[in-house]
Protein backbone atom coordinates (compact mmCIF):
# COMPACT_ATOMS: atom_id res chain seq x y z
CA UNK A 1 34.46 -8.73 -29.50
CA UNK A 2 31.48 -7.04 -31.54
CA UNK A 3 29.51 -9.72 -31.13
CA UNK A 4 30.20 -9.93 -27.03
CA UNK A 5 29.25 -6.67 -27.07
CA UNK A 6 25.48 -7.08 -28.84
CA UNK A 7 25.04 -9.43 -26.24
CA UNK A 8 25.49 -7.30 -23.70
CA UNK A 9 23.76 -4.23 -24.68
CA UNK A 10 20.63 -6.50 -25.85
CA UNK A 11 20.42 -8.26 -22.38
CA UNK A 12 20.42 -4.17 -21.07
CA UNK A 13 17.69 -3.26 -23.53
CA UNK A 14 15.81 -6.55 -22.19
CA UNK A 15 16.46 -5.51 -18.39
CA UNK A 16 15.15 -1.78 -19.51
CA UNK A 17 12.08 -2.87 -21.19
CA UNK A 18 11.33 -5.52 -17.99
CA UNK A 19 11.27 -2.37 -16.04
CA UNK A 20 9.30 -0.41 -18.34
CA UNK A 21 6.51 -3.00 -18.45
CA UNK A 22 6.34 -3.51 -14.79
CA UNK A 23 2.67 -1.95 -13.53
CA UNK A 24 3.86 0.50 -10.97
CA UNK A 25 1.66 0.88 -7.06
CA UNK A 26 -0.56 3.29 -6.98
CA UNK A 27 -0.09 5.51 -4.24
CA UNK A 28 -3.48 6.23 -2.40
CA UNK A 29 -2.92 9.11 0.50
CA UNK A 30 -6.63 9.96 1.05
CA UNK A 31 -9.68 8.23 2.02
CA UNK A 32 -13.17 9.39 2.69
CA UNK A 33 -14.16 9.37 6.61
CA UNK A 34 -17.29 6.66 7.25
CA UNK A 35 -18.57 9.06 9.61
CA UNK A 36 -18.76 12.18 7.66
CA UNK A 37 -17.60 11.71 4.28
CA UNK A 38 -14.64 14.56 4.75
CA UNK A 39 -11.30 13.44 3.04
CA UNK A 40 -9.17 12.03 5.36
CA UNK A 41 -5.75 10.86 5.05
CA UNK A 42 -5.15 7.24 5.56
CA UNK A 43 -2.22 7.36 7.81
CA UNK A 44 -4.59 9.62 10.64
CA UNK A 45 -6.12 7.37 14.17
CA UNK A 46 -9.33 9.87 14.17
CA UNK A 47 -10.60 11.79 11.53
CA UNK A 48 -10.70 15.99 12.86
CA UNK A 49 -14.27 16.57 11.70
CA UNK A 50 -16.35 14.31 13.73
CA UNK A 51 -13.76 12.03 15.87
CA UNK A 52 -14.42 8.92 14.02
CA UNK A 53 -12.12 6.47 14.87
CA UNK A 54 -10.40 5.41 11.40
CA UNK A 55 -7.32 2.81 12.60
CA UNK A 56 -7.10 0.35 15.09
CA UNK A 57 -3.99 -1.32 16.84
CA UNK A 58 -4.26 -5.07 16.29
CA UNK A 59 -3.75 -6.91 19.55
CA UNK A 60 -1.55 -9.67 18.18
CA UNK A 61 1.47 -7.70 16.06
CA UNK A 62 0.55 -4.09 17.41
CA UNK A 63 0.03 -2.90 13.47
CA UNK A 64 -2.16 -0.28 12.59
CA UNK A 65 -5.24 -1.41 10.54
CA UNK A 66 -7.87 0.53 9.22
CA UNK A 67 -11.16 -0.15 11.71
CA UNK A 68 -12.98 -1.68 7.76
CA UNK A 69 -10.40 -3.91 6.99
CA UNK A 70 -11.31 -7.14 8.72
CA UNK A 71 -7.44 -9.00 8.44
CA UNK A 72 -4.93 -6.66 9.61
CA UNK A 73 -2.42 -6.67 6.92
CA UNK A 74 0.34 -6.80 9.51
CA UNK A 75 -0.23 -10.42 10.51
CA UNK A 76 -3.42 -11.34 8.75
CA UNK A 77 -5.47 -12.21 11.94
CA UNK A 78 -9.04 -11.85 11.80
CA UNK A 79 -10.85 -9.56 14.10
CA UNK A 80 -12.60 -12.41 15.69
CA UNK A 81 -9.36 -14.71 16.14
C-alpha cells in the first residue's frame, strides 16, 4: 500500500515539475505605430495619433492581421494569393 502510494505522489511531483518547466507566452499588448512611433495597442484598426491604419481584414477567413505581417495568421494566405 506504501509503496502504491510513492508511486502516485512521484508521478504528481513529475506532472508538477512538467508544468514548472514549461516556458510560459509572453503576453505583448503594445506595439509602436509605423507612422508615428506612439505606443499603440495591438488589438486597435487605426492608431489615434495620426490615423495610420495598423490591421487589416484578410479577404479569405475575415481575420484581423496586422497591415506588416505578410501571412495572416488566421489562414496563412499570403497577401498576394
Amino acid at each position: 500500500m506504501i509503496f502504491l502510494l510513492l508511486i502516485v505522489l512521484a508521478f504528481l511531483l513529475l506532472q508538477i515539475q512538467d508544468e514548472l518547466m514549461r516556458p510560459q507566452p509572453l503576453e505583448v499588448v503594445a506595439a509602436d505605430c509605423p507612422g508615428c512611433g506612439a505606443e499603440v495597442d495591438l488589438d486597435w484598426m487605426v492608431c489615434p495619433h495620426c490615423l495610420q491604419r495598423l490591421r487589416e481584414t484578410c479577404p479569405s477567413c475575415d481575420a484581423h492581421k496586422m497591415i506588416s505581417h505578410v501571412y495572416c495568421p488566421g489562414c496563412g494566405r499570403g497577401a498576394a494569393s
